[in-house]
PDB file of N, CA and C in Angstrom:
ATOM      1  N   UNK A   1      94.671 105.479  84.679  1.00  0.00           N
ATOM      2  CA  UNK A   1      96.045 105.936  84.700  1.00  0.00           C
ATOM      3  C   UNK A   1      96.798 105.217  83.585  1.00  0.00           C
ATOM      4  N   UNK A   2      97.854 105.539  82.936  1.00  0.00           N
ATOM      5  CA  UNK A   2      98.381 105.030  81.901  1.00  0.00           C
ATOM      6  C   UNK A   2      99.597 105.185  82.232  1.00  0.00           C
ATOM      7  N   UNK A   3     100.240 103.896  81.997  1.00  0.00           N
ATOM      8  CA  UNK A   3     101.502 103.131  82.591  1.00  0.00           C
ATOM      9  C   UNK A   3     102.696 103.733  82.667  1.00  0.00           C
ATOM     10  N   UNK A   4     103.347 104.306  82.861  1.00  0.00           N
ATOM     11  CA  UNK A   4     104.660 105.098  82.432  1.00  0.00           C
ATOM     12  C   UNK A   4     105.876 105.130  83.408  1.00  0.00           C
ATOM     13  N   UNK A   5     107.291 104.282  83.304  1.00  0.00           N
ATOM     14  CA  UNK A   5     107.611 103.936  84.421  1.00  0.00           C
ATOM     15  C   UNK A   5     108.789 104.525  84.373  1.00  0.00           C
ATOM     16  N   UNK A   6     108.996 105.234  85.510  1.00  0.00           N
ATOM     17  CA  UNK A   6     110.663 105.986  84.830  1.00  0.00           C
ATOM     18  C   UNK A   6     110.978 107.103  83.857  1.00  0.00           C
ATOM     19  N   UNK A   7     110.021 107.406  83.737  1.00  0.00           N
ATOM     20  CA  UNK A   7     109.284 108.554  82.702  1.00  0.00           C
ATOM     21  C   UNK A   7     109.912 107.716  81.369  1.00  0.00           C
ATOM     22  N   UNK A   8     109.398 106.509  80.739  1.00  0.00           N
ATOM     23  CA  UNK A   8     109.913 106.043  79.835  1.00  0.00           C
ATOM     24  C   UNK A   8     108.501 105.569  78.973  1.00  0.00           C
ATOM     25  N   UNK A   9     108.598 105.971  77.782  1.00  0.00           N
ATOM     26  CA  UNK A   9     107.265 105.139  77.126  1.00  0.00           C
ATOM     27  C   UNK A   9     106.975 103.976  77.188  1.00  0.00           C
ATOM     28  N   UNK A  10     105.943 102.999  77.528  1.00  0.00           N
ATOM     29  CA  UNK A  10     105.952 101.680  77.502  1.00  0.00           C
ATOM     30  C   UNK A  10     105.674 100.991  76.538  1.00  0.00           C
ATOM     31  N   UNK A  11     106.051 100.147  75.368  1.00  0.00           N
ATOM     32  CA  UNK A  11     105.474  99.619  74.398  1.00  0.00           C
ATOM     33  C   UNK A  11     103.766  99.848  74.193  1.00  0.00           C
ATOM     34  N   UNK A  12     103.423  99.228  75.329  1.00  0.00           N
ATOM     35  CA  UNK A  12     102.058  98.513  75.253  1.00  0.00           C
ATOM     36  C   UNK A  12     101.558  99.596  76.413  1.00  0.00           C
ATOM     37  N   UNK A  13     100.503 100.212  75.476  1.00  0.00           N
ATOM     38  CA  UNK A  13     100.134 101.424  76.158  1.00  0.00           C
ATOM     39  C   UNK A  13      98.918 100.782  77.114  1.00  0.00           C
ATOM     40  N   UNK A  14      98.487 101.101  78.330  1.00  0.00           N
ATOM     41  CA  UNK A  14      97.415 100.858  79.126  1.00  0.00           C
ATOM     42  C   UNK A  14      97.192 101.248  80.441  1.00  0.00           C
ATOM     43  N   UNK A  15      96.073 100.547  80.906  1.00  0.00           N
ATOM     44  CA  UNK A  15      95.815 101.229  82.594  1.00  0.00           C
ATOM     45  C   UNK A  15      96.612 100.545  83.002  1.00  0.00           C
ATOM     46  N   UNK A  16      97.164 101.280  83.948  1.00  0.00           N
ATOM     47  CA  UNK A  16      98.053 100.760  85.137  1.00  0.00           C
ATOM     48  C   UNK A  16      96.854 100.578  86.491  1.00  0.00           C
ATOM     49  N   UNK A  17      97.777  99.924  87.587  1.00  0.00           N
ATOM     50  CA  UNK A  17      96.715 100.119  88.787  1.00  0.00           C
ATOM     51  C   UNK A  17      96.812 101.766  89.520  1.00  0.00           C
ATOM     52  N   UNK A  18      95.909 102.177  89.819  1.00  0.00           N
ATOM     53  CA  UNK A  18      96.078 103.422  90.760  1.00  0.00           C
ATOM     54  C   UNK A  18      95.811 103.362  92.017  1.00  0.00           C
ATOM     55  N   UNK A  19      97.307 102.961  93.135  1.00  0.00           N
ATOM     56  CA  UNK A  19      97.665 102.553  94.138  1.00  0.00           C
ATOM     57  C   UNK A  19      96.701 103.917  95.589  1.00  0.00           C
ATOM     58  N   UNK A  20      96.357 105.378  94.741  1.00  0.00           N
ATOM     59  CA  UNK A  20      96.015 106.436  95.365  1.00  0.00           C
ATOM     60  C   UNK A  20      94.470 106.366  96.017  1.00  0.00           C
ATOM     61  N   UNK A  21      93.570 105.690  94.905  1.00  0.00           N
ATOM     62  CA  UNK A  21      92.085 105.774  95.165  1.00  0.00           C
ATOM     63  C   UNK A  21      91.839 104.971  94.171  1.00  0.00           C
ATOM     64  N   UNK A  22      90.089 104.356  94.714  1.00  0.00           N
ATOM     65  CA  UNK A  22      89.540 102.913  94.324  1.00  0.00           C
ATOM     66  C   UNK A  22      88.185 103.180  94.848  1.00  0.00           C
ATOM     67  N   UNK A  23      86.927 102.735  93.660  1.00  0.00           N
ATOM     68  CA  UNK A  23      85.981 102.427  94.130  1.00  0.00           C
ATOM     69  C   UNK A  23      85.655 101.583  94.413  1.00  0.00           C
ATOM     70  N   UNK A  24      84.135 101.160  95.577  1.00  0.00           N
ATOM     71  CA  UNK A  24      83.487  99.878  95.563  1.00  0.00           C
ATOM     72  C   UNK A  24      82.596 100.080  95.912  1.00  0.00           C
ATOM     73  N   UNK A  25      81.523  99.169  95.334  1.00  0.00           N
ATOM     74  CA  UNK A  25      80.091  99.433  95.598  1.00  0.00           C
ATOM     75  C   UNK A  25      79.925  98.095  96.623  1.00  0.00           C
ATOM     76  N   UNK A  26      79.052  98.474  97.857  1.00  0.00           N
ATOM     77  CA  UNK A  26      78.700  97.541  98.630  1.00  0.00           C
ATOM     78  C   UNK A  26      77.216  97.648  98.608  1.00  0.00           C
ATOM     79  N   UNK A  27      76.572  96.841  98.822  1.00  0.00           N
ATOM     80  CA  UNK A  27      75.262  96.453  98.861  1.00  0.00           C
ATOM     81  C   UNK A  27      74.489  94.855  99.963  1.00  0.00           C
ATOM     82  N   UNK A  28      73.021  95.037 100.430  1.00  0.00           N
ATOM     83  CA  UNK A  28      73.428  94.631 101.588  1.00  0.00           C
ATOM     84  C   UNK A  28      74.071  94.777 102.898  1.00  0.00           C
ATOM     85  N   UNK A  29      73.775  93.388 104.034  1.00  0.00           N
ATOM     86  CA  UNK A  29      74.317  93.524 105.207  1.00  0.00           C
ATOM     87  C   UNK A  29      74.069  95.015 106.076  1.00  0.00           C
ATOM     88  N   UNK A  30      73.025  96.029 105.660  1.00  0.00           N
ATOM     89  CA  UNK A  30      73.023  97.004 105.891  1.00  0.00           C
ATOM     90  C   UNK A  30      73.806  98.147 105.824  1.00  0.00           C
ATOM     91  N   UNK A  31      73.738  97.709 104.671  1.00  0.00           N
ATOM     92  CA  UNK A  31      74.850  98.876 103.987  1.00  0.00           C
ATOM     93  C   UNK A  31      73.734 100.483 103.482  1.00  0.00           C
ATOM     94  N   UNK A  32      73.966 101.774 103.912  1.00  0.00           N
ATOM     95  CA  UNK A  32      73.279 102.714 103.550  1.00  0.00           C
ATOM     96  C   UNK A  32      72.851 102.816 102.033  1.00  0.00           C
ATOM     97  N   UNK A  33      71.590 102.739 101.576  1.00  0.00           N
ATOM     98  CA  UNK A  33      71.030 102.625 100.197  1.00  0.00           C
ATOM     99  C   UNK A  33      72.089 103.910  99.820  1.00  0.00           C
ATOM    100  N   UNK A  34      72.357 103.549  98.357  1.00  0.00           N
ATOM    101  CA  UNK A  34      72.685 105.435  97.927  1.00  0.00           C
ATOM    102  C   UNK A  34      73.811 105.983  98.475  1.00  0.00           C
ATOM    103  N   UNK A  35      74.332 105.850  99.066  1.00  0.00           N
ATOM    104  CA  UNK A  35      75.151 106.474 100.475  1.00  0.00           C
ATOM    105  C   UNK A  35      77.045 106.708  99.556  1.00  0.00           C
ATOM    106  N   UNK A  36      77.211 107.555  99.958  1.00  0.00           N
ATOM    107  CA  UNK A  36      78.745 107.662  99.282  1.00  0.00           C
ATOM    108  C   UNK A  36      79.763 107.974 100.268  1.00  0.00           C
ATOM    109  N   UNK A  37      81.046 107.802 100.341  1.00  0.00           N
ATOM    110  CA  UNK A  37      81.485 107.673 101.279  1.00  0.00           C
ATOM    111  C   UNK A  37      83.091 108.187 100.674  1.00  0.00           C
ATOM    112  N   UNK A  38      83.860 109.360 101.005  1.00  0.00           N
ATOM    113  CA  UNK A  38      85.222 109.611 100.755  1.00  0.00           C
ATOM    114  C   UNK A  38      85.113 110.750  99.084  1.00  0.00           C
ATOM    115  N   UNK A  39      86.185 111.164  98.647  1.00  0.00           N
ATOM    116  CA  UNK A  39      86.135 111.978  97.321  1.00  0.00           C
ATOM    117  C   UNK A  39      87.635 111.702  97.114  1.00  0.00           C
ATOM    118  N   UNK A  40      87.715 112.078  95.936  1.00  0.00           N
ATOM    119  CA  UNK A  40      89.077 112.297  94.860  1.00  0.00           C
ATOM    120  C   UNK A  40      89.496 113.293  94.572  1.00  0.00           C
ATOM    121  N   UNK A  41      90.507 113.670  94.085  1.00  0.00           N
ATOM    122  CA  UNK A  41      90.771 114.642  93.905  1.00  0.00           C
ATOM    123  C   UNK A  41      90.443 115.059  92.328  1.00  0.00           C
ATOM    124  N   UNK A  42      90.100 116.229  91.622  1.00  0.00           N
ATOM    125  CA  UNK A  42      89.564 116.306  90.154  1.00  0.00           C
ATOM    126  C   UNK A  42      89.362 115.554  89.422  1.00  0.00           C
ATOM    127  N   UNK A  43      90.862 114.890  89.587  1.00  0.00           N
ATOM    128  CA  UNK A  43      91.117 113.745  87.875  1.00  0.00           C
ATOM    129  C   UNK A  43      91.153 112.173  88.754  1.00  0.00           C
ATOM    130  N   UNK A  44      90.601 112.337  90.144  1.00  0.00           N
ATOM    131  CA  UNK A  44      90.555 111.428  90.495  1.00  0.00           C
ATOM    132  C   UNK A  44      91.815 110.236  90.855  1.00  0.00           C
ATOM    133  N   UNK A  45      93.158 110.751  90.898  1.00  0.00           N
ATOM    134  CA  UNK A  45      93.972 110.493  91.279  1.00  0.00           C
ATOM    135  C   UNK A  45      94.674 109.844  93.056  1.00  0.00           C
ATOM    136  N   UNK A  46      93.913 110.790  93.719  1.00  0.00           N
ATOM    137  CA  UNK A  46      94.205 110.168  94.842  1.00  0.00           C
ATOM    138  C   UNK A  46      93.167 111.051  95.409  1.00  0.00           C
ATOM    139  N   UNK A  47      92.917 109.780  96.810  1.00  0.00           N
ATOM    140  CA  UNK A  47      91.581 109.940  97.706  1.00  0.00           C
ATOM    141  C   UNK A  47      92.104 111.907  98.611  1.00  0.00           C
ATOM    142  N   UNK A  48      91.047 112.436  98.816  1.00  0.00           N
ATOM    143  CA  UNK A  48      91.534 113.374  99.238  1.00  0.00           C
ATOM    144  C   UNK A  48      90.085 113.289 100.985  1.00  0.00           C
ATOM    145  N   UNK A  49      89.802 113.066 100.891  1.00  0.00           N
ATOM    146  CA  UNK A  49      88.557 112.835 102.476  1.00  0.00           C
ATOM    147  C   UNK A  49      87.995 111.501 102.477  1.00  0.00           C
ATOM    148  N   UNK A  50      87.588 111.272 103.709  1.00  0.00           N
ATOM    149  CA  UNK A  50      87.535 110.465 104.451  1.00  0.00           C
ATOM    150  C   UNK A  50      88.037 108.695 103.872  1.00  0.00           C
ATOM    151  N   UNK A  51      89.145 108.476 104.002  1.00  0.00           N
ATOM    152  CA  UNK A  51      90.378 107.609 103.280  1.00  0.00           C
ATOM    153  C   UNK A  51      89.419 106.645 104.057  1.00  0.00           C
ATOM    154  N   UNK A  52      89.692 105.364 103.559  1.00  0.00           N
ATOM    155  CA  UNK A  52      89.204 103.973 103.897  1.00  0.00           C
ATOM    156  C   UNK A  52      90.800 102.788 103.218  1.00  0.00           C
ATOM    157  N   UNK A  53      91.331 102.599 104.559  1.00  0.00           N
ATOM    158  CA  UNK A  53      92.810 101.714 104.347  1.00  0.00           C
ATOM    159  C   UNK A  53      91.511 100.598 103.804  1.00  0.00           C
ATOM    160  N   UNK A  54      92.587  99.346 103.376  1.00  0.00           N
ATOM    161  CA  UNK A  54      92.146  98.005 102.890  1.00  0.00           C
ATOM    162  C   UNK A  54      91.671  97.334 103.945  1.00  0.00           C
ATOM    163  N   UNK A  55      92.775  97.634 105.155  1.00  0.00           N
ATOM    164  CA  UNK A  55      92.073  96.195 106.261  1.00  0.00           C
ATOM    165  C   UNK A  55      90.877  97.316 106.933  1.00  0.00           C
ATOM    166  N   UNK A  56      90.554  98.583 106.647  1.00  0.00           N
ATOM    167  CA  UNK A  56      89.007  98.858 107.532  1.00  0.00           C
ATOM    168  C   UNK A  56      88.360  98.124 106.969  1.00  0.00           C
ATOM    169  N   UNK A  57      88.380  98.623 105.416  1.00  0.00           N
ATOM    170  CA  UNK A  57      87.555  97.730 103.932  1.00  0.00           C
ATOM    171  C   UNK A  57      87.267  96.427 104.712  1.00  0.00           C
ATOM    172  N   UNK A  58      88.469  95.483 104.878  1.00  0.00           N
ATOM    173  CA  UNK A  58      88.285  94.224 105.223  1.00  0.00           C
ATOM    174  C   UNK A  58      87.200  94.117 106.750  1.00  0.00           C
ATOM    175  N   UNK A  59      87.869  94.682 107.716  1.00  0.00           N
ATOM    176  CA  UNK A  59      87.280  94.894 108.758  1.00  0.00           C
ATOM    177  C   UNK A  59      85.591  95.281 108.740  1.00  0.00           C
ATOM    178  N   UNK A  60      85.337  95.778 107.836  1.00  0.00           N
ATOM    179  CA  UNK A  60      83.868  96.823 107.878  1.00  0.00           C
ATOM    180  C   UNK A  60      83.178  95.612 107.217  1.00  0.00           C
ATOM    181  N   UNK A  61      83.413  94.996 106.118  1.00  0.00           N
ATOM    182  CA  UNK A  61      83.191  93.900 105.118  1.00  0.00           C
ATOM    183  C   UNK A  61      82.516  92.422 106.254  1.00  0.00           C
ATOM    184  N   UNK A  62      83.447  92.208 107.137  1.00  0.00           N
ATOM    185  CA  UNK A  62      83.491  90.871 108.562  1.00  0.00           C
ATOM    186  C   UNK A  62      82.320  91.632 108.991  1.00  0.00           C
ATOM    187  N   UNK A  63      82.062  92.871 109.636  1.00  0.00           N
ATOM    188  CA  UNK A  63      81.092  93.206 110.356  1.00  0.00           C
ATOM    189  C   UNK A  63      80.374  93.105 109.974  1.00  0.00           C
ATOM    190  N   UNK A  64      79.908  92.877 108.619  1.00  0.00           N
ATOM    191  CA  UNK A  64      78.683  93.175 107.904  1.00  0.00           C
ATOM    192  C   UNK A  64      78.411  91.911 107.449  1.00  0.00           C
ATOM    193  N   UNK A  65      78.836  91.091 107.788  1.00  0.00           N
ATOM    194  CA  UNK A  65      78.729  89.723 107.829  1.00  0.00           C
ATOM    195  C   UNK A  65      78.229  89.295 109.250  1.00  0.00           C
ATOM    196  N   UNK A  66      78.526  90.147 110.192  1.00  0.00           N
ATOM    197  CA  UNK A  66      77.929  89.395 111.547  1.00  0.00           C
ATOM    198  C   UNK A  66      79.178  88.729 112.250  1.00  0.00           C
ATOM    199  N   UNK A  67      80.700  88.740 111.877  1.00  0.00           N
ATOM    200  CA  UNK A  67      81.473  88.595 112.695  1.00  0.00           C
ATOM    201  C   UNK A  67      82.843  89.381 113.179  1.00  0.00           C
ATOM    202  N   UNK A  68      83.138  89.562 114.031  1.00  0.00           N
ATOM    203  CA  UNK A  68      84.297  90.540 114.830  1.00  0.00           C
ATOM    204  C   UNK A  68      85.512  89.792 114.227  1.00  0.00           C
ATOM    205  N   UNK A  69      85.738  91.095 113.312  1.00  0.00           N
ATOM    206  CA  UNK A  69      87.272  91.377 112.791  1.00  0.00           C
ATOM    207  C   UNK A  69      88.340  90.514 113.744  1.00  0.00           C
ATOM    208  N   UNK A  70      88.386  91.738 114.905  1.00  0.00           N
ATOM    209  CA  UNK A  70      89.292  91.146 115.863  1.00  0.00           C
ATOM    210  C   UNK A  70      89.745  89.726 116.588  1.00  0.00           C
ATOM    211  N   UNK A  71      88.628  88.920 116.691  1.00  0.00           N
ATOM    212  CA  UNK A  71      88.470  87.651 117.257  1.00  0.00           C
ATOM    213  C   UNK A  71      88.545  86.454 116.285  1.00  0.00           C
ATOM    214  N   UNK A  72      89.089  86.833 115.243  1.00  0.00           N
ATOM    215  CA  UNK A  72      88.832  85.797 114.233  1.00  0.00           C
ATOM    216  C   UNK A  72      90.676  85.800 113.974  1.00  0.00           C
ATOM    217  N   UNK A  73      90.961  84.583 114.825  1.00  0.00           N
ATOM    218  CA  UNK A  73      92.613  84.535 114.997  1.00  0.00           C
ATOM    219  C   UNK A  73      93.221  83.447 114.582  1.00  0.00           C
ATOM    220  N   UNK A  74      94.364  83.394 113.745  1.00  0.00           N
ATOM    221  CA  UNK A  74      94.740  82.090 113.470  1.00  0.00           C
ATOM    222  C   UNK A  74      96.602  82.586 114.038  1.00  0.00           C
ATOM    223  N   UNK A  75      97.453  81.370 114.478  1.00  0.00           N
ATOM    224  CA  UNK A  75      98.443  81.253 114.995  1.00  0.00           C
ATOM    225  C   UNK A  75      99.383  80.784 113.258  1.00  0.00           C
ATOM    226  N   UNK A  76     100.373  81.911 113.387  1.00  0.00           N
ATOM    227  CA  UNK A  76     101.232  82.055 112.323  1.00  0.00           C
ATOM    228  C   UNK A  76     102.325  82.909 112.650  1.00  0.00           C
ATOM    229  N   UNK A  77     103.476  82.012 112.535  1.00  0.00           N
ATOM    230  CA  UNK A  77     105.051  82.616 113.090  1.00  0.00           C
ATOM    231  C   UNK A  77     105.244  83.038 114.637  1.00  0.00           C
ATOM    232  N   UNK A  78     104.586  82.383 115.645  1.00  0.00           N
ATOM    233  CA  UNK A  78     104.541  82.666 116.842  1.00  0.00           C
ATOM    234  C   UNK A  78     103.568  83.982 117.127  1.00  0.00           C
ATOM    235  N   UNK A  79     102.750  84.539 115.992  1.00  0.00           N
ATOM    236  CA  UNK A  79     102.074  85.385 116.300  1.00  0.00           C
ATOM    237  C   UNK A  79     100.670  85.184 116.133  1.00  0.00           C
ATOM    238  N   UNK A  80      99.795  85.360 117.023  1.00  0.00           N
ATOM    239  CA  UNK A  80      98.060  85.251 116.516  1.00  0.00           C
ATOM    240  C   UNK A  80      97.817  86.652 115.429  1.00  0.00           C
ATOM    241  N   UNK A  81      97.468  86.024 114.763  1.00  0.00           N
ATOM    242  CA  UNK A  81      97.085  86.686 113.172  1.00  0.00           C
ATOM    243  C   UNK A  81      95.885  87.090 113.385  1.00  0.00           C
ATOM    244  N   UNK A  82      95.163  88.430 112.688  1.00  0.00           N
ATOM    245  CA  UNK A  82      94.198  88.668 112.364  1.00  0.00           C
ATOM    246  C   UNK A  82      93.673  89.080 110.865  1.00  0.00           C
ATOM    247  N   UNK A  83      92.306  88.631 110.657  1.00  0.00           N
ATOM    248  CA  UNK A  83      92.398  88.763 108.878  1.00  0.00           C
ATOM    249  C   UNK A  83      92.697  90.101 108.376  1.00  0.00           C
ATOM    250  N   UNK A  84      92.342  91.079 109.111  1.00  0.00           N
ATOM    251  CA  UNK A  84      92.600  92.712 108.324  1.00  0.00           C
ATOM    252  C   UNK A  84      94.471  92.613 108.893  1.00  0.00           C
ATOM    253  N   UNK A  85      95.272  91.472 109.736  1.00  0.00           N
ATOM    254  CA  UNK A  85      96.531  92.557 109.969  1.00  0.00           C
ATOM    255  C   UNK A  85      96.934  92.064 111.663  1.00  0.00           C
ATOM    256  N   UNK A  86      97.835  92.729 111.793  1.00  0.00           N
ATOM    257  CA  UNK A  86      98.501  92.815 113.276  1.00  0.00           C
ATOM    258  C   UNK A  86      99.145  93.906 113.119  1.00  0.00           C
ATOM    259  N   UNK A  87      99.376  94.817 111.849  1.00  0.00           N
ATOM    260  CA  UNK A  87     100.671  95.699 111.797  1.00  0.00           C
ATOM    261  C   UNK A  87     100.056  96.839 112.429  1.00  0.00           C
ATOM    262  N   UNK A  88      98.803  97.366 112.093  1.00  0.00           N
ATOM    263  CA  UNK A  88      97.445  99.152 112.771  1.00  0.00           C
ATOM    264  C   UNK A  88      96.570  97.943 112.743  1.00  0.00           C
ATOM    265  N   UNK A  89      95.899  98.919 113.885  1.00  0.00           N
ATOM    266  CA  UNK A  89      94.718  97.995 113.960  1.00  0.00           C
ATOM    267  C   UNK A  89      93.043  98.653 112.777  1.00  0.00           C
ATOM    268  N   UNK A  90      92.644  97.203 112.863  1.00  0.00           N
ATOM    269  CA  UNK A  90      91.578  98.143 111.670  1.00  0.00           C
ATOM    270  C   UNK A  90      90.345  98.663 112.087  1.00  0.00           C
ATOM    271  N   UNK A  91      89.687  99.317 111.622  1.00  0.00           N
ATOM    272  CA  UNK A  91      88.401  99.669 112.418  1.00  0.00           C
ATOM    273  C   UNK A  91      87.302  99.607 111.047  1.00  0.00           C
ATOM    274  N   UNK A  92      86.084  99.018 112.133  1.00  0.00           N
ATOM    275  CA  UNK A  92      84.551  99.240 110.978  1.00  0.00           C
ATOM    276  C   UNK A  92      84.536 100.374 110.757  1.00  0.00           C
ATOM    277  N   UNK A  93      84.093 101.109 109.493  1.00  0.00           N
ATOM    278  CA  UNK A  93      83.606 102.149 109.002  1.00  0.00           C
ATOM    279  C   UNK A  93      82.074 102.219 109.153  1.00  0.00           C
ATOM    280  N   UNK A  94      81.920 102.341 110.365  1.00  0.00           N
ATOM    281  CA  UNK A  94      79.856 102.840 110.973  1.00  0.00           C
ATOM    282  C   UNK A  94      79.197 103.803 110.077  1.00  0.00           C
ATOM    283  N   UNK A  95      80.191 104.496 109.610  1.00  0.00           N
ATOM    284  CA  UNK A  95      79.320 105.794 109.162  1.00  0.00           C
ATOM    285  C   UNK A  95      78.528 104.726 107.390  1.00  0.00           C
ATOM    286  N   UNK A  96      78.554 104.507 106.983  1.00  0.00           N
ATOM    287  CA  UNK A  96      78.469 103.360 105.815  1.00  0.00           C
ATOM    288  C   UNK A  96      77.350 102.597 106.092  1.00  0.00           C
ATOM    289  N   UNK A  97      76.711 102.208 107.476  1.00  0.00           N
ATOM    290  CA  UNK A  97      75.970 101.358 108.235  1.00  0.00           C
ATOM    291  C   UNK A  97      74.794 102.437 108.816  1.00  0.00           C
ATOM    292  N   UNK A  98      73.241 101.200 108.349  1.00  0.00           N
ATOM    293  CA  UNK A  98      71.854 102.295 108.508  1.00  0.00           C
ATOM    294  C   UNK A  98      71.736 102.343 109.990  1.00  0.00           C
TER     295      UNK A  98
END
């Protein structure tokens, strides 16, 4: 994506981040050899099937490590914290897993 803010030219022309869709390759922890997971839209702009938020990412990532997302709590602002969040809750992405 190339930077453009305000519909204004930017000096310094470059990629911006694209907040819409993101790849990642996982490997290991039993992760499906080969396996693809979600699509883009043409130009690849934004995710258009099966979306993966950050804290599943995070969440699916703990599992595949061998420990529960959920139970892994630290006490911050009178609230027990969890690493993906307290705001939705996150869920493993199974389908990803042999």
């Amino acid at each position: 994506m190339r930077e453009n803010r305000g519909g204004q030219e930017m000096k310094f022309i470059g990629r911006d981040h694209n907040p819409g869709a993101s790849t990642m390759w996982l490997a290991g922890g039993g992760v499906k050899p080969g396996f693809s997971l979600g699509e883009t839209d043409p130009i690849g702009y934004k995710a258009t099937t099966d979306r993966v938020s950050t804290q599943d990412l995070q969440a699916t990532i703990l599992h595949s490590l061998g420990l529960k997302h959920n139970h892994l709590t630290y006490p911050f602002q009178g609230l027990d914290q969890t690493l993906p969040g307290v705001t939705e809750p996150a869920r493993v992405v199974h389908e990803i897993f042999t």
